[in-house]
N, C-alpha and C. Protein backbone atom coordinates (compact mmCIF):
# COMPACT_ATOMS: atom_id res chain seq x y z
N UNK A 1 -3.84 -9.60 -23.11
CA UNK A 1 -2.95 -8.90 -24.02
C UNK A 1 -2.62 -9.78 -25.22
N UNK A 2 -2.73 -10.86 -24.72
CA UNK A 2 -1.89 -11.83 -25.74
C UNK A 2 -3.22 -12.30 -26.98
N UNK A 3 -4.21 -12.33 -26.09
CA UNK A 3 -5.53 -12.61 -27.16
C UNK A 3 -6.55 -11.14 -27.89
N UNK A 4 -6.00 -9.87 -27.93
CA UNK A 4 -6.02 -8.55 -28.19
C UNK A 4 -5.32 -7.57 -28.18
N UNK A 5 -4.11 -7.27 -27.99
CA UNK A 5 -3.15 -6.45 -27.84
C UNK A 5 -3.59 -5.19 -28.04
N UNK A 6 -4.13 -5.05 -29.08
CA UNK A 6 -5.13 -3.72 -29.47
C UNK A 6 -6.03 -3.33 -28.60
N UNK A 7 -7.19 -4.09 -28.38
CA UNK A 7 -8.24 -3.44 -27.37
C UNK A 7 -7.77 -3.31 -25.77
N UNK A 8 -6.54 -3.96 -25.56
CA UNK A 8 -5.94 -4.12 -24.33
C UNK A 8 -5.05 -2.44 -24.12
N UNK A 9 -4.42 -2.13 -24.60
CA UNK A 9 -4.21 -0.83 -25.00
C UNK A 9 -5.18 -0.12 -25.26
N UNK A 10 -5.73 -0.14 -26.21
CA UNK A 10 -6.80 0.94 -25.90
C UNK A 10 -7.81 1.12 -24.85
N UNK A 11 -8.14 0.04 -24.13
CA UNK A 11 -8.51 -0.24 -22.98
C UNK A 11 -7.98 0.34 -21.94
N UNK A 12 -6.66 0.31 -21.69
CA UNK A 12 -5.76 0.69 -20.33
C UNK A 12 -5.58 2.05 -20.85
N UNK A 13 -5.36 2.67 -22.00
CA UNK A 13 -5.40 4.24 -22.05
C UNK A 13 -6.62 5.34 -21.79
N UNK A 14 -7.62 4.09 -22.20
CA UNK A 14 -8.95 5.10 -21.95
C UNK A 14 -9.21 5.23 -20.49
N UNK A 15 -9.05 3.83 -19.95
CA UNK A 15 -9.36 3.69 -18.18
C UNK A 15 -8.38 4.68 -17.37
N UNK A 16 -7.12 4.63 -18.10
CA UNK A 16 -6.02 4.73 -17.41
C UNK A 16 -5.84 6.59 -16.29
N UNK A 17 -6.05 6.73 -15.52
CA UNK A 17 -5.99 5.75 -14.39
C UNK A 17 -7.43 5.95 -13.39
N UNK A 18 -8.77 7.20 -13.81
CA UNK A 18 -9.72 7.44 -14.02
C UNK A 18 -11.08 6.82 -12.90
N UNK A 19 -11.08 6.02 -14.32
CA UNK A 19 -12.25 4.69 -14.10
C UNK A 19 -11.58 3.69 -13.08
N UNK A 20 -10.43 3.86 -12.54
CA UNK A 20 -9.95 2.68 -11.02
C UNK A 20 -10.04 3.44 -10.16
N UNK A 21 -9.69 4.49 -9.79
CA UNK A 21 -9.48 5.47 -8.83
C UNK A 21 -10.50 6.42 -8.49
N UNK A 22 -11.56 6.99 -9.61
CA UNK A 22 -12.40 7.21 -9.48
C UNK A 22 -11.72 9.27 -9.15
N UNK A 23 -10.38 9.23 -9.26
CA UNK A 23 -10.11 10.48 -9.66
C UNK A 23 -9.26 10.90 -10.59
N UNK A 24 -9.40 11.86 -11.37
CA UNK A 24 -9.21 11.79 -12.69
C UNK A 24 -7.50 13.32 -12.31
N UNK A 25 -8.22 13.73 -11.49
CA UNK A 25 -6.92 15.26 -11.50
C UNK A 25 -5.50 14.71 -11.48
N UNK A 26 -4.84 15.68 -11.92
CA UNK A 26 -3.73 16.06 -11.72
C UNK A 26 -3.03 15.25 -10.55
N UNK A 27 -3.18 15.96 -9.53
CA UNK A 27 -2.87 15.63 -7.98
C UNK A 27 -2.56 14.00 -7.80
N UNK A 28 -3.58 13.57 -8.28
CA UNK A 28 -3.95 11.83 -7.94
C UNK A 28 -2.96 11.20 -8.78
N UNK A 29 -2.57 11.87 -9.73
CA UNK A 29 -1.79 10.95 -10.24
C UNK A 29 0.38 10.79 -10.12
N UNK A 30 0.20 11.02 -8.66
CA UNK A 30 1.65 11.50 -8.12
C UNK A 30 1.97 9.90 -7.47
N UNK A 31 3.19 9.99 -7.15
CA UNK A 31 3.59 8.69 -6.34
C UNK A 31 4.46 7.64 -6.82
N UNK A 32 4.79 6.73 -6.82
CA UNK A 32 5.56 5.66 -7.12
C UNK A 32 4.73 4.75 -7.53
N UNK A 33 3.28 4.22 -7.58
CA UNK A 33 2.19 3.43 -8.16
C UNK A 33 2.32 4.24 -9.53
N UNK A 34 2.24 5.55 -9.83
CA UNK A 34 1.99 5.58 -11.01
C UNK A 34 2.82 5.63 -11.71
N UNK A 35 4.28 5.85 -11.05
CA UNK A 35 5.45 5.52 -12.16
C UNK A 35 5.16 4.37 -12.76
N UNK A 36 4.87 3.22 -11.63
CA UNK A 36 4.73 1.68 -12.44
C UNK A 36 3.80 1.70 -13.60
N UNK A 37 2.60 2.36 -13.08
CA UNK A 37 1.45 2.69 -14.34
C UNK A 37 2.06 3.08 -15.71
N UNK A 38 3.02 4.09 -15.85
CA UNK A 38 3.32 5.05 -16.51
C UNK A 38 4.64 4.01 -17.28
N UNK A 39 5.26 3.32 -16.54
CA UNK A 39 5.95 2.05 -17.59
C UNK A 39 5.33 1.21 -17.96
N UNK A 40 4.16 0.45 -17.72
CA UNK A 40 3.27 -0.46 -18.38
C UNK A 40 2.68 0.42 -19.33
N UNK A 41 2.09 1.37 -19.04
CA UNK A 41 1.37 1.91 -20.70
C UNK A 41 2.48 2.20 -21.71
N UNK A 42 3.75 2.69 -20.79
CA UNK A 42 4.62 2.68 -22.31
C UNK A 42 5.01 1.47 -22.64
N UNK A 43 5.12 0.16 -22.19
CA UNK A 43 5.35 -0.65 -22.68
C UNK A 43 4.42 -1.32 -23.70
N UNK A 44 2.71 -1.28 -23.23
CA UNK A 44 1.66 -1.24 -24.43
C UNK A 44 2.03 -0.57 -25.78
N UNK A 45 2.64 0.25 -25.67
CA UNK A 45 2.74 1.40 -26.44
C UNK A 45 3.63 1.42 -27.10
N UNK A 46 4.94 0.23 -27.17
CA UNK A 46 6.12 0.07 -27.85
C UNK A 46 6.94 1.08 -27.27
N UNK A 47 7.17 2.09 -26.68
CA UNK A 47 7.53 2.93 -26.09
C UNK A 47 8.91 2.57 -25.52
N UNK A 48 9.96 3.48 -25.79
CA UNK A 48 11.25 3.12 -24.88
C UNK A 48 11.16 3.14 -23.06
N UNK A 49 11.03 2.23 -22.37
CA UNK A 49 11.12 2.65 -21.53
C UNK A 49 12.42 2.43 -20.54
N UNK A 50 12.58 2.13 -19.24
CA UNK A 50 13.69 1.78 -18.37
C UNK A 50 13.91 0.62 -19.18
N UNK A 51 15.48 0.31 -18.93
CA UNK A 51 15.78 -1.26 -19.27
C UNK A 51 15.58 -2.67 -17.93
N UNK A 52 14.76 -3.53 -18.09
CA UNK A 52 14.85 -4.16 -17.18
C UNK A 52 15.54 -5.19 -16.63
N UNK A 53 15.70 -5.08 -15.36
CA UNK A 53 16.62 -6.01 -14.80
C UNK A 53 16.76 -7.16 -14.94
N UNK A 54 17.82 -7.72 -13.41
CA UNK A 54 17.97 -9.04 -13.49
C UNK A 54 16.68 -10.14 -13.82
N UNK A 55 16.25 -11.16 -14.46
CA UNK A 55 15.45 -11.85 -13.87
C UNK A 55 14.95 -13.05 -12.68
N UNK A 56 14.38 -12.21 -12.16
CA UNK A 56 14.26 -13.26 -10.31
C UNK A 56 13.81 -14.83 -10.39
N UNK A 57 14.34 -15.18 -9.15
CA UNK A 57 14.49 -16.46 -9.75
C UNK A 57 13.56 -16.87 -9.62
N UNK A 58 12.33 -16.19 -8.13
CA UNK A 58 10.91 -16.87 -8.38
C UNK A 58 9.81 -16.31 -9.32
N UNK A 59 10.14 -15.52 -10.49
CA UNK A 59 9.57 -14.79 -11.34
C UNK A 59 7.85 -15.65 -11.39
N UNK A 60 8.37 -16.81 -12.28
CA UNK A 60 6.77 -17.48 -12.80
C UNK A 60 6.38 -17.94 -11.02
N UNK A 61 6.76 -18.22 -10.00
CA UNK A 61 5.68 -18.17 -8.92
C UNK A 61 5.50 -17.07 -9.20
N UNK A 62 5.72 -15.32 -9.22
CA UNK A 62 5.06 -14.72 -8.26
C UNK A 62 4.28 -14.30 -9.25
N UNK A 63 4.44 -14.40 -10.92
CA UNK A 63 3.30 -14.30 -11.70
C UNK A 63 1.97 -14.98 -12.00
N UNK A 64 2.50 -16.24 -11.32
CA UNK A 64 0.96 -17.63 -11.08
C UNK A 64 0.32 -16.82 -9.82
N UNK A 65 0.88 -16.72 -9.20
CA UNK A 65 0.15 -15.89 -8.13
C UNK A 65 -0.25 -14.66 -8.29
N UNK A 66 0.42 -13.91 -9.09
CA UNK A 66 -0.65 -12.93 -9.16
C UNK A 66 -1.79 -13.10 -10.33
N UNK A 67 -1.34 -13.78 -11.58
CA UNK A 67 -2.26 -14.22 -12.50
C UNK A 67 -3.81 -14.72 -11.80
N UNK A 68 -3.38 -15.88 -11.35
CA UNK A 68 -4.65 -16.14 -10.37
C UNK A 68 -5.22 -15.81 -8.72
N UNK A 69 -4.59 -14.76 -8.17
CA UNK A 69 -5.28 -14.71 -7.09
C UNK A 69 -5.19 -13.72 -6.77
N UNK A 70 -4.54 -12.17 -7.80
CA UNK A 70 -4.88 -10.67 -7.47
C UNK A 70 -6.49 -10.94 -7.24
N UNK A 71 -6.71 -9.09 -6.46
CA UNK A 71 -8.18 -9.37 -6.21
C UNK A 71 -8.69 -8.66 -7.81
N UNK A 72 -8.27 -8.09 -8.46
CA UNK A 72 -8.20 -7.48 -9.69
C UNK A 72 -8.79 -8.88 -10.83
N UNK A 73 -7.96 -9.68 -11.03
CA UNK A 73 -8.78 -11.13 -11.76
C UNK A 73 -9.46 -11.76 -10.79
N UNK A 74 -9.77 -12.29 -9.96
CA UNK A 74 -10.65 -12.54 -8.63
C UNK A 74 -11.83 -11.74 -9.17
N UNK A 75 -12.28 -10.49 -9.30
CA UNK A 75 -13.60 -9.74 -9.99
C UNK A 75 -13.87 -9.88 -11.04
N UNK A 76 -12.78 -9.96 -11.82
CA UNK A 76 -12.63 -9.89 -13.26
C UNK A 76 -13.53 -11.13 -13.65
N UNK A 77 -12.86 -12.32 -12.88
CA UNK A 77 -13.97 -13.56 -13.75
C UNK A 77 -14.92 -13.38 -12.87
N UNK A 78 -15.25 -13.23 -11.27
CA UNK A 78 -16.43 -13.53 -10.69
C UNK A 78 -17.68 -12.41 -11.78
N UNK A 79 -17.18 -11.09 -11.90
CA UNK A 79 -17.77 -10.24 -12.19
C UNK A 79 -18.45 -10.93 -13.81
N UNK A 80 -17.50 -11.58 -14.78
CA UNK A 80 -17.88 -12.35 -16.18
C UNK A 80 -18.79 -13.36 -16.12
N UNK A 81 -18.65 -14.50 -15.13
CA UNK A 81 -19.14 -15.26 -14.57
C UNK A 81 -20.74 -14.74 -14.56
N UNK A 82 -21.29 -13.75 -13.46
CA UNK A 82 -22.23 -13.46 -13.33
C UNK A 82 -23.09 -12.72 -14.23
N UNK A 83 -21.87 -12.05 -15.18
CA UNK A 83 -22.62 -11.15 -16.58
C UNK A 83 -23.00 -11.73 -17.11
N UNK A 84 -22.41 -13.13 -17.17
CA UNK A 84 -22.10 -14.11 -18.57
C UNK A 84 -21.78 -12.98 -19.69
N UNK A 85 -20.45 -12.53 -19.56
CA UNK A 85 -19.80 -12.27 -20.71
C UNK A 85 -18.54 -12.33 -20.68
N UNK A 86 -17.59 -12.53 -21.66
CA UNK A 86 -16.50 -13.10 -21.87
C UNK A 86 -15.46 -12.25 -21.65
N UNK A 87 -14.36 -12.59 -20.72
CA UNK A 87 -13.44 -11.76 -20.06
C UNK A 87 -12.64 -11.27 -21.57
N UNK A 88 -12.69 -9.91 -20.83
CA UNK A 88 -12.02 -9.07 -22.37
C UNK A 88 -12.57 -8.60 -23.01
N UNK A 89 -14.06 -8.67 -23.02
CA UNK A 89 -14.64 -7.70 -23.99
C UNK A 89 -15.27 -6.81 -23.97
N UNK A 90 -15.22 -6.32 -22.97
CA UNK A 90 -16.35 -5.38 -22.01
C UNK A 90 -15.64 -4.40 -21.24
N UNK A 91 -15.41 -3.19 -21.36
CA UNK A 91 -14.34 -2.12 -21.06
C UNK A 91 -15.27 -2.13 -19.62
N UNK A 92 -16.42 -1.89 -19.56
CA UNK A 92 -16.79 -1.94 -18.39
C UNK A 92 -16.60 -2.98 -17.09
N UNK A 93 -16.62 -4.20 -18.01
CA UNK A 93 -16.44 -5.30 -16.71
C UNK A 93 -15.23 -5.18 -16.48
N UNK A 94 -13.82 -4.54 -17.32
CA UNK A 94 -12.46 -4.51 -16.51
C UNK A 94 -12.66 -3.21 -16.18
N UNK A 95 -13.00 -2.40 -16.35
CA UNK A 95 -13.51 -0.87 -15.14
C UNK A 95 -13.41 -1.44 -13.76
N UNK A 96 -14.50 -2.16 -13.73
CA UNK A 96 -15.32 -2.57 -12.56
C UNK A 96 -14.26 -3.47 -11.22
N UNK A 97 -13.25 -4.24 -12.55
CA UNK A 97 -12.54 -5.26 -11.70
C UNK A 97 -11.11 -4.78 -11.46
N UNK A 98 -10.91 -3.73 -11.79
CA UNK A 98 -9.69 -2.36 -11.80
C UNK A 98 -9.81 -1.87 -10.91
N UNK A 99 -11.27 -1.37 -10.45
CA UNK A 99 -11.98 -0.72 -8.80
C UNK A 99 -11.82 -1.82 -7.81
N UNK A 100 -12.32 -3.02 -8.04
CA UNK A 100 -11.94 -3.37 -7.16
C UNK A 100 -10.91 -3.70 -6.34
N UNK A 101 -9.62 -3.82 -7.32
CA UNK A 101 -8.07 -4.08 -6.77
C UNK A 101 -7.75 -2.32 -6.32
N UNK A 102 -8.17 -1.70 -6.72
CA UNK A 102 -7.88 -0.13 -6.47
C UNK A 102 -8.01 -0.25 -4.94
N UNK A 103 -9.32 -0.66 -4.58
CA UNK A 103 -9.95 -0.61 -3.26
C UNK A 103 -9.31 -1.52 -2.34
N UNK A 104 -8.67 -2.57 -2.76
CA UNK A 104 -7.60 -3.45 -2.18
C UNK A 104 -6.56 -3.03 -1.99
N UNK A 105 -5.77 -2.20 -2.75
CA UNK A 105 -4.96 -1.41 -2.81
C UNK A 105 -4.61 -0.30 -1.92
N UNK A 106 -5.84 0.86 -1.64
CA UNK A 106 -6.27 1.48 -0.55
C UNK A 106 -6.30 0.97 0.61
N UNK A 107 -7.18 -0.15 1.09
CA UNK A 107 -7.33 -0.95 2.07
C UNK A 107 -5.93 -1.36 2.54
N UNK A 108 -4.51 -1.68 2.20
CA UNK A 108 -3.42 -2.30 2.21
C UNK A 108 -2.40 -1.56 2.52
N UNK A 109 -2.99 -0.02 1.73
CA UNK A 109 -1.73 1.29 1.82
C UNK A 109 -2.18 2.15 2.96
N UNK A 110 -3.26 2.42 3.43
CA UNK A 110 -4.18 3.57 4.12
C UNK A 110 -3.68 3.09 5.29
C-alpha cells in the first residue's frame, strides 16, 4: 500500500472478493469476514468508516506476525520468488496468494 496506494486499491476492488473465493454471488458475500472486507476497502477508499478503537498493547507483535507469517504473504513471496516477479505488480500473483489464505481460512473455519 505504502509503495502504490493506487494499484493496491484498484487491485483489492477488482479481486475483491471473487478471484479469493472463487465465488462471485450475492449469497457468498454474507457474514462477519466480509464486514471486515467491507471496512478495509472503505478505508482504501478514504471512505468514512467505523471509528476505531482502543489501541492494543500487543498491536506491532500481532502485525509482525501477521506481516510475515500469514499464509497469504507466505505465497505471495514463495509464489514471486518462483515467477521471478516483483511482489506488487502482478494482479495475478496476489489473486493467486489471496486463494491461498482463502483456503487457509476454510481449512480453520469448516
Amino acid at each position: 500500500l505504502n509503495a502504490d496506494g493506487t494499484a493496491t486499491t484498484r487491485w483489492w476492488k477488482a479481486a475483491y472478493p471473487s478471484k479469493w473465493s472463487g465465488d462471485a454471488s450475492d449469497d457468498a458475500r454474507s457474514g462477519g469476514f466480509y464486514r471486515h472486507l467491507d471496512a478495509a476497502l472503505e478505508l482504501l477508499l478514504g471512505e468514512d468508516s467505523e471509528p476505531l478503537g482502543r489501541v492494543p498493547d500487543d498491536l506491532v507483535e500481532v502485525l509482525v506476525s501477521v506481516a510475515l507469517g500469514s499464509p497469504a504473504v507466505c505465497a505471495l513471496r514463495s509464489f514471486s520468488r518462483v515467477a521471478a516477479i516483483s511482489i506488487g505488480h502482478d494482479d495475478e500473483l496476489l489473486a493467486a496468494a489471496a486463494r491461498v489464505a482463502w483456503g487457509f481460512r476454510a481449512l480453520m473455519s469448516g
